[in-house]
Protein backbone atom coordinates (compact mmCIF):
# COMPACT_ATOMS: atom_id res chain seq x y z
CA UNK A 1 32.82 63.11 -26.95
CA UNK A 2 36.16 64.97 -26.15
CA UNK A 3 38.71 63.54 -23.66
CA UNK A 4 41.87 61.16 -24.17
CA UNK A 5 39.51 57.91 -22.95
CA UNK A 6 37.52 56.11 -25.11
CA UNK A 7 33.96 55.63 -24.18
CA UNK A 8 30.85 53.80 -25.97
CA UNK A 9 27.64 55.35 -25.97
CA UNK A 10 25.14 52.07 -26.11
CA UNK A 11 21.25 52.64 -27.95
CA UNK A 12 18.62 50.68 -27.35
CA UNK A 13 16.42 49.01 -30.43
CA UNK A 14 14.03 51.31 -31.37
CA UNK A 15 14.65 53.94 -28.83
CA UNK A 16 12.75 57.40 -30.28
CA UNK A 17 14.26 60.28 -28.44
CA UNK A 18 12.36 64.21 -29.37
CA UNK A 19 13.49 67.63 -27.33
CA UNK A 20 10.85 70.07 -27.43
CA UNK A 21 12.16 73.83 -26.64
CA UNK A 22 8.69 75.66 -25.62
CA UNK A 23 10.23 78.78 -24.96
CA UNK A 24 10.40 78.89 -20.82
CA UNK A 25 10.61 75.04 -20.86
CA UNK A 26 12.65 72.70 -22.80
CA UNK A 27 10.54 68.92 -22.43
CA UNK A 28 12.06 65.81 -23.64
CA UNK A 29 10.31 63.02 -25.36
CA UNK A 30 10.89 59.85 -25.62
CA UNK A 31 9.39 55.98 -25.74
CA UNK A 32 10.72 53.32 -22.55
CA UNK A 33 13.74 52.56 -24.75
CA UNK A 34 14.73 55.97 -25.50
CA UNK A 35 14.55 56.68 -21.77
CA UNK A 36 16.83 54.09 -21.24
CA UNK A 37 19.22 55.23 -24.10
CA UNK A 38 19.10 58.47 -22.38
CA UNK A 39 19.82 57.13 -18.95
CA UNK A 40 22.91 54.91 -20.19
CA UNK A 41 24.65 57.82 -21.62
CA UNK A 42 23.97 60.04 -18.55
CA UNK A 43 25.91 57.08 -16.85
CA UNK A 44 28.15 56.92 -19.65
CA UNK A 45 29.34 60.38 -18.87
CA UNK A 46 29.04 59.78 -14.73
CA UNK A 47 31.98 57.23 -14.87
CA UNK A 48 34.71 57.18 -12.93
CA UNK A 49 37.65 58.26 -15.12
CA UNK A 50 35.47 60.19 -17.46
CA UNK A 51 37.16 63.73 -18.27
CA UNK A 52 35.52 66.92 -17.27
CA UNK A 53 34.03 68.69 -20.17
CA UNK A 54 33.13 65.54 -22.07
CA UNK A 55 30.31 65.67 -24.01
CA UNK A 56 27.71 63.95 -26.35
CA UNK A 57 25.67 66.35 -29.12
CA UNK A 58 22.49 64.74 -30.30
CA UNK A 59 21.01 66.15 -33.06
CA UNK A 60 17.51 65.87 -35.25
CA UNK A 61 18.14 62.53 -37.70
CA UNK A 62 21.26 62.06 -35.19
CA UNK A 63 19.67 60.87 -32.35
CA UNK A 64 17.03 62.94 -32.12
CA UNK A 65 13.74 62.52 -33.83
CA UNK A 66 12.90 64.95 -36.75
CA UNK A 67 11.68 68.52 -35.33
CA UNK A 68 14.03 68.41 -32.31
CA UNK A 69 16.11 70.66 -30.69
CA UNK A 70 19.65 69.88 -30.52
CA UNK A 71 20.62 68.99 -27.14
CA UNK A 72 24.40 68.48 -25.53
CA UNK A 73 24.68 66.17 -22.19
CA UNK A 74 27.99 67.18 -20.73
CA UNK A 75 29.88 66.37 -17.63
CA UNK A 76 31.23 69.47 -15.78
CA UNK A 77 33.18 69.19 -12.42
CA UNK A 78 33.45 72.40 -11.59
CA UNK A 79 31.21 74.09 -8.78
């Protein structure tokens, strides 16, 4: 994440998170846990104080489950 705050991103045990991109659709995967994961980090990056342009990569074998795409959640104020 980028910004001058420091922020935690929480996982749940045993969350399995996998991003699909099927050419016109990109469909992501993922088991009640990863969900949540998912959700808490969206939140993460909703925070008050949270800079725009911050940003979490996950990656396959970082977060992601082998096979996936890489994915980037990012806050961005602009409109």
């Amino acid at each position: 994440m980028t910004g001058d705050t420091t922020t935690f991103f929480a996982w749940e045990a045993g969350a399995r998170i996998a991003v699909r991109n099927l050419g016109g659709e990109i469909v992501i995967e993922a088991n009640a846990a990863g969900l949540k994961t998912l959700a808490s980090h969206l939140l993460t990056l909703s925070r008050d104080g949270t800079p725009d342009g911050a940003h979490l990569h996950l990656e396959e074998n970082n977060g992601l489950e082998e096979g996936s795409a890489s994915l980037v959640l990012e806050r961005c104020d602009d409109e």
